[in-house]
PDB file of N, CA and C in Angstrom:
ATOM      1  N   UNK A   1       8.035  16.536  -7.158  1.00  0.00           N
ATOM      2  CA  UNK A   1       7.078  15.744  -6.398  1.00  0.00           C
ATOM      3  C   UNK A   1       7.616  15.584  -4.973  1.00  0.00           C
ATOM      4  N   UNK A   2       6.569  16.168  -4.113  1.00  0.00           N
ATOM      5  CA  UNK A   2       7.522  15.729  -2.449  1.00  0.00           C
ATOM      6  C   UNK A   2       6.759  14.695  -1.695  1.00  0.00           C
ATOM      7  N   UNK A   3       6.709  14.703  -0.708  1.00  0.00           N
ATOM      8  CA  UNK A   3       6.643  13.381   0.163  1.00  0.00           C
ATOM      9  C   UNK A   3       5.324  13.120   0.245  1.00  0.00           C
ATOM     10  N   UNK A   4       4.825  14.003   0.231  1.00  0.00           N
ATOM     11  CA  UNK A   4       3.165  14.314   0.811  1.00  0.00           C
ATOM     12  C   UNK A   4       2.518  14.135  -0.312  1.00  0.00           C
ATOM     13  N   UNK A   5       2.694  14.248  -1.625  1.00  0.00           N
ATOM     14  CA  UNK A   5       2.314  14.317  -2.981  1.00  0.00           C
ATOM     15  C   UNK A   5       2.772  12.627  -3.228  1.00  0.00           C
ATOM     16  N   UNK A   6       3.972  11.956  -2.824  1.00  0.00           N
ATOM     17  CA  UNK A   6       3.736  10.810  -2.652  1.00  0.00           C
ATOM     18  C   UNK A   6       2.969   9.728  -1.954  1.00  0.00           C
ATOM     19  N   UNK A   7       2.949  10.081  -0.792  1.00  0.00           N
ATOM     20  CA  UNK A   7       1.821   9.706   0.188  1.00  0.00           C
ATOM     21  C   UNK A   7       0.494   9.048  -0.485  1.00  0.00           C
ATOM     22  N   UNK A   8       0.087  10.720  -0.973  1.00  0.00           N
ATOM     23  CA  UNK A   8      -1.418  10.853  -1.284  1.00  0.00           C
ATOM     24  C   UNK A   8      -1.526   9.890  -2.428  1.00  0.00           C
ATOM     25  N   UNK A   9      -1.048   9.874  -3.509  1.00  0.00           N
ATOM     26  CA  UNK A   9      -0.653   9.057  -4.800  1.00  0.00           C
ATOM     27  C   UNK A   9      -0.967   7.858  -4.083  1.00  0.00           C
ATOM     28  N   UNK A  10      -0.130   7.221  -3.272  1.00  0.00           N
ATOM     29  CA  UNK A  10      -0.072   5.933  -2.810  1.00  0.00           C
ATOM     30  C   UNK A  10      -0.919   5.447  -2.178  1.00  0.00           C
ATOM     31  N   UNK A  11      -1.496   6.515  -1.355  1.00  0.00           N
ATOM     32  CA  UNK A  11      -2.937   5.590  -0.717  1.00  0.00           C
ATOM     33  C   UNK A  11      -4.110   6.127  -1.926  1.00  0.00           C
ATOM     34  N   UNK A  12      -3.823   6.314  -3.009  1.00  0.00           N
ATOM     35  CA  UNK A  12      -4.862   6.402  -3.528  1.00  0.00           C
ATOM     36  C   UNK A  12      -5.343   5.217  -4.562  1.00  0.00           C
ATOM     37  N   UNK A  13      -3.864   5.208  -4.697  1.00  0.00           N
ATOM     38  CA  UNK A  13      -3.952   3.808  -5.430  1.00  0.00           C
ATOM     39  C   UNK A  13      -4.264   2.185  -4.628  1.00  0.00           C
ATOM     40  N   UNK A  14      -3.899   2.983  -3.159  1.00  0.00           N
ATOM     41  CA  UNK A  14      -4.459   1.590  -2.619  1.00  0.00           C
ATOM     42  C   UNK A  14      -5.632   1.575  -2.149  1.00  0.00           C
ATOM     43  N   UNK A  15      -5.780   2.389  -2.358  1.00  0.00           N
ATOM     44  CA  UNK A  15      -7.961   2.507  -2.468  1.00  0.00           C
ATOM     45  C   UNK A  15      -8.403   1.301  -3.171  1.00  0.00           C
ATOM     46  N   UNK A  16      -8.132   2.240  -4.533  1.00  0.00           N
ATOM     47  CA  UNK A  16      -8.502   1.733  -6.048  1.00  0.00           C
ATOM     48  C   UNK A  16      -8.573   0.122  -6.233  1.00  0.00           C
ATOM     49  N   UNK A  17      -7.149  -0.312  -5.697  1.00  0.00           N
ATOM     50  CA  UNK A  17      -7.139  -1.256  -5.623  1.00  0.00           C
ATOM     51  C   UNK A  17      -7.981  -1.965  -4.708  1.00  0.00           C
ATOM     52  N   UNK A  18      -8.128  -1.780  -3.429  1.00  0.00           N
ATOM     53  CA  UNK A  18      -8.878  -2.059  -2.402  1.00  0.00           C
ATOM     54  C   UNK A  18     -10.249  -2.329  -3.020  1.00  0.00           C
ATOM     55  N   UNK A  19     -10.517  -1.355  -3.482  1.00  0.00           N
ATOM     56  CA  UNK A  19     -12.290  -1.264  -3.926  1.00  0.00           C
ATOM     57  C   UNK A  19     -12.068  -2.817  -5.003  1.00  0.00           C
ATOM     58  N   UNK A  20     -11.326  -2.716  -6.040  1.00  0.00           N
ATOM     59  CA  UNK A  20     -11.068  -3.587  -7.250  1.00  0.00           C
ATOM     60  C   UNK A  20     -11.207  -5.425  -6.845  1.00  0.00           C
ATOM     61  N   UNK A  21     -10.598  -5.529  -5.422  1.00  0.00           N
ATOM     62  CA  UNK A  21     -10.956  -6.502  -4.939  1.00  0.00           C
ATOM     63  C   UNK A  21     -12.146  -6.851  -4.814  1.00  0.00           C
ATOM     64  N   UNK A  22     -12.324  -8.465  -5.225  1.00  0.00           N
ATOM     65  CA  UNK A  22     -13.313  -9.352  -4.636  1.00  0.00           C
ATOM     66  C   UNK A  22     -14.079  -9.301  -3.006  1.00  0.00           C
ATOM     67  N   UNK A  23     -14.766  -8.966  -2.576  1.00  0.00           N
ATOM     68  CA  UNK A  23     -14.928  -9.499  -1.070  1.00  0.00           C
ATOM     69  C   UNK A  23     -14.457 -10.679  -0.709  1.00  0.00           C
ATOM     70  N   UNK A  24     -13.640 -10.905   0.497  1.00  0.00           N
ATOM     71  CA  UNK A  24     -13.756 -12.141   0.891  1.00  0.00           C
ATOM     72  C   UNK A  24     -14.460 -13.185   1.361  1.00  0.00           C
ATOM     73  N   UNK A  25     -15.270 -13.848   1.597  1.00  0.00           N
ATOM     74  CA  UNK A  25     -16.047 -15.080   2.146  1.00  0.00           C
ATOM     75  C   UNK A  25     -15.425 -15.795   3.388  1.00  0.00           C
ATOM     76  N   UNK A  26     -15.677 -15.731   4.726  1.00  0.00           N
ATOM     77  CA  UNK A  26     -15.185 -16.231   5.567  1.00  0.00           C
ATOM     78  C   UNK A  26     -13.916 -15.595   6.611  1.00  0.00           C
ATOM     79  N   UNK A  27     -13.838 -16.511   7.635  1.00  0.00           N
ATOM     80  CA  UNK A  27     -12.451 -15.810   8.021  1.00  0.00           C
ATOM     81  C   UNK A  27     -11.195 -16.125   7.793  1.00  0.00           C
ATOM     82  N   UNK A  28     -11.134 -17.328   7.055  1.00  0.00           N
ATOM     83  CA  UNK A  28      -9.400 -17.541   7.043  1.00  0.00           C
ATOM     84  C   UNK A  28      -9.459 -16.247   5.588  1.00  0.00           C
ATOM     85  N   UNK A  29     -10.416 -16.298   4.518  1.00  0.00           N
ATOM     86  CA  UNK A  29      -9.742 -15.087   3.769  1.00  0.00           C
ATOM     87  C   UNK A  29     -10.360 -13.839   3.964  1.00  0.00           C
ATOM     88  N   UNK A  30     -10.729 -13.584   5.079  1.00  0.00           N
ATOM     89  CA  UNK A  30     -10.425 -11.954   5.719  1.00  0.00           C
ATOM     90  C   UNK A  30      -8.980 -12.100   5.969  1.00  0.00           C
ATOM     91  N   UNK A  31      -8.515 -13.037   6.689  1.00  0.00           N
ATOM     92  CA  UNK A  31      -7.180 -12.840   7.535  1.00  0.00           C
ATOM     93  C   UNK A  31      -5.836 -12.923   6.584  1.00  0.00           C
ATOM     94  N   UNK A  32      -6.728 -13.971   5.261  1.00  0.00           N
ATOM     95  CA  UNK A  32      -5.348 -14.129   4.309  1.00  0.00           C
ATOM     96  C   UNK A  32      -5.517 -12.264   3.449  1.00  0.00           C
ATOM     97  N   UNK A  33      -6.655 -11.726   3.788  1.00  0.00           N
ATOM     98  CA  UNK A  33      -6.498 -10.692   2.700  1.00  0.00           C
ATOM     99  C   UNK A  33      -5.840  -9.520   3.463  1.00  0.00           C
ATOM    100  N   UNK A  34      -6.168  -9.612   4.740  1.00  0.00           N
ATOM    101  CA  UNK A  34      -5.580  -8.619   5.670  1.00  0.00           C
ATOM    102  C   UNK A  34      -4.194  -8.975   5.712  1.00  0.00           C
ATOM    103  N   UNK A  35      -3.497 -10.309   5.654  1.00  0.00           N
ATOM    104  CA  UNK A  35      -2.371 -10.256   5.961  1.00  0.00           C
ATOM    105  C   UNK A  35      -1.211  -9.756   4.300  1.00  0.00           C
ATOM    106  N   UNK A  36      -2.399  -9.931   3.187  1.00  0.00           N
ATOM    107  CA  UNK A  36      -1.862  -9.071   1.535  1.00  0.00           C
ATOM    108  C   UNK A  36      -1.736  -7.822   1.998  1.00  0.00           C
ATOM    109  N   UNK A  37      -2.926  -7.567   2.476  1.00  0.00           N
ATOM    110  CA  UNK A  37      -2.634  -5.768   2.696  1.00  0.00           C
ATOM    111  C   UNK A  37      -1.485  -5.456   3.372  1.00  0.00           C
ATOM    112  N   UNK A  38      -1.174  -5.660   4.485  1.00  0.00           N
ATOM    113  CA  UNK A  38      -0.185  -5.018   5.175  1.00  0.00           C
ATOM    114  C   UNK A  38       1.362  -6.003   4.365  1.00  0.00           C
ATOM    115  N   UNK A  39       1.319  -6.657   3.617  1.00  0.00           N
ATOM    116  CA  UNK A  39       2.386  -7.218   3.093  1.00  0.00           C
ATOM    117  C   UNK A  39       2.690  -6.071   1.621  1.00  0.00           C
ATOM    118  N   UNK A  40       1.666  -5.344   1.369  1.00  0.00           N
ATOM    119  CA  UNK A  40       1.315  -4.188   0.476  1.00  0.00           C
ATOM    120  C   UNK A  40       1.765  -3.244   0.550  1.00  0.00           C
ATOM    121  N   UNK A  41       1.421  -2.955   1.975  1.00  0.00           N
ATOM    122  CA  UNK A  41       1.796  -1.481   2.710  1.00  0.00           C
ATOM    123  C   UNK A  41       3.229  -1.422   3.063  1.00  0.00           C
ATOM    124  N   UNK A  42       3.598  -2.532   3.673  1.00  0.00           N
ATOM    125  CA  UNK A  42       5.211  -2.374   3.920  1.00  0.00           C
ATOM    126  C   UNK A  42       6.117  -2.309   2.204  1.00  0.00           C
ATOM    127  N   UNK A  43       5.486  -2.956   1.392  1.00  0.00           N
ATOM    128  CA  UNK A  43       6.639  -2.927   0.124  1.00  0.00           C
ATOM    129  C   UNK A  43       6.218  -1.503  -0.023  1.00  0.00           C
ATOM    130  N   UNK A  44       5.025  -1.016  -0.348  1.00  0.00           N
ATOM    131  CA  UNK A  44       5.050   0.370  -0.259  1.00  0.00           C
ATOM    132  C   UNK A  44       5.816   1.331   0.316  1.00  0.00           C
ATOM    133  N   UNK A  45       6.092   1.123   1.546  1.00  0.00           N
ATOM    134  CA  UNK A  45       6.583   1.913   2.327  1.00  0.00           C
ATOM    135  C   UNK A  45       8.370   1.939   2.589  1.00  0.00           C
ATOM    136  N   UNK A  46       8.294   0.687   2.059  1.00  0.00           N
ATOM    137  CA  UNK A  46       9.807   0.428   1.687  1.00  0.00           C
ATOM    138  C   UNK A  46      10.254   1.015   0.417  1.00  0.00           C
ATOM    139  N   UNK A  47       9.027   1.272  -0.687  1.00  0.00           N
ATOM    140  CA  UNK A  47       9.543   1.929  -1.773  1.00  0.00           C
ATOM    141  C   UNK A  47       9.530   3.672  -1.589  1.00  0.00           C
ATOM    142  N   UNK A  48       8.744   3.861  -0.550  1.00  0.00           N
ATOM    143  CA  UNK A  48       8.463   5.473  -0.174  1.00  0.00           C
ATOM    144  C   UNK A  48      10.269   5.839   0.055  1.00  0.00           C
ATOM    145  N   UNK A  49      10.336   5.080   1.393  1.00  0.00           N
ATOM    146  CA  UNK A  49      11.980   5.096   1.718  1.00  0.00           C
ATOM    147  C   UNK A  49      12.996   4.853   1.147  1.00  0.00           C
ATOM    148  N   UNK A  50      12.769   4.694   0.184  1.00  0.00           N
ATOM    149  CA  UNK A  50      13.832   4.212  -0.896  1.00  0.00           C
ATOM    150  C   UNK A  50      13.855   5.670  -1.584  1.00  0.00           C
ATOM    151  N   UNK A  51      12.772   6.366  -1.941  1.00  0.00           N
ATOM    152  CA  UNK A  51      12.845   7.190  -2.740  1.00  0.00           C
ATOM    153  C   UNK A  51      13.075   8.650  -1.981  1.00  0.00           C
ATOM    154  N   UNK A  52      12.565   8.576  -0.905  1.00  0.00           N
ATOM    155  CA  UNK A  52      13.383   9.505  -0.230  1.00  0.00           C
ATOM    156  C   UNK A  52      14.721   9.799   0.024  1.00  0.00           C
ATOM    157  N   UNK A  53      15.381   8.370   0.520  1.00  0.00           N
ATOM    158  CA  UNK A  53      16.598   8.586   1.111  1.00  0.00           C
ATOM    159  C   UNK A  53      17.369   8.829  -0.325  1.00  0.00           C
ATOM    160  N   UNK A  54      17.171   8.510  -1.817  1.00  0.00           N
ATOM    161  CA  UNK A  54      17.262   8.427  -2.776  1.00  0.00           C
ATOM    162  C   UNK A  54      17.781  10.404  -3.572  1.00  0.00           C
ATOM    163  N   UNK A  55      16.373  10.502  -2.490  1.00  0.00           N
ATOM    164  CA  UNK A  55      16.630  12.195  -3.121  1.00  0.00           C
ATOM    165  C   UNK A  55      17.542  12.647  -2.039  1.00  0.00           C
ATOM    166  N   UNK A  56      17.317  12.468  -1.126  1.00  0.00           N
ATOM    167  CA  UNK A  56      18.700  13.113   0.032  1.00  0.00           C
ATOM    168  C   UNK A  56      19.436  12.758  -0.062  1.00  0.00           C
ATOM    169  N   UNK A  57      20.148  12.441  -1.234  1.00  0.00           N
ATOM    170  CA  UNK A  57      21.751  12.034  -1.098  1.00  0.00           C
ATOM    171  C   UNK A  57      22.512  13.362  -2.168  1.00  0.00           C
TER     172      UNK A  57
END
């Protein structure tokens, strides 16, 4: 599995999930849901890097 095959996996699942969500109502939870997402994306992306630097050793 390489990077790009991870990638794709990962935003696919954050589709899925995306779609799976409720709509929000209002703006404080647009902003609380926008601020899940990117709290999402970074553990994501922290686990991408993990698994990379993981195989390059």
């Amino acid at each position: 599995m390489n990077e790009d095959e991870i990638r794709r996996a990962v935003a696919r699942e954050l589709r899925e999930y995306q779609r799976s969500q409720p709509k929000p109502k209002g703006m404080v939870d647009e902003v609380s849901s926008a601020v899940s997402g990117c709290m999402v994306l970074f553990v994501v992306a922290l686990v991408i890097l993990g698994m990379v630097s993981a195989c390059n050793r």
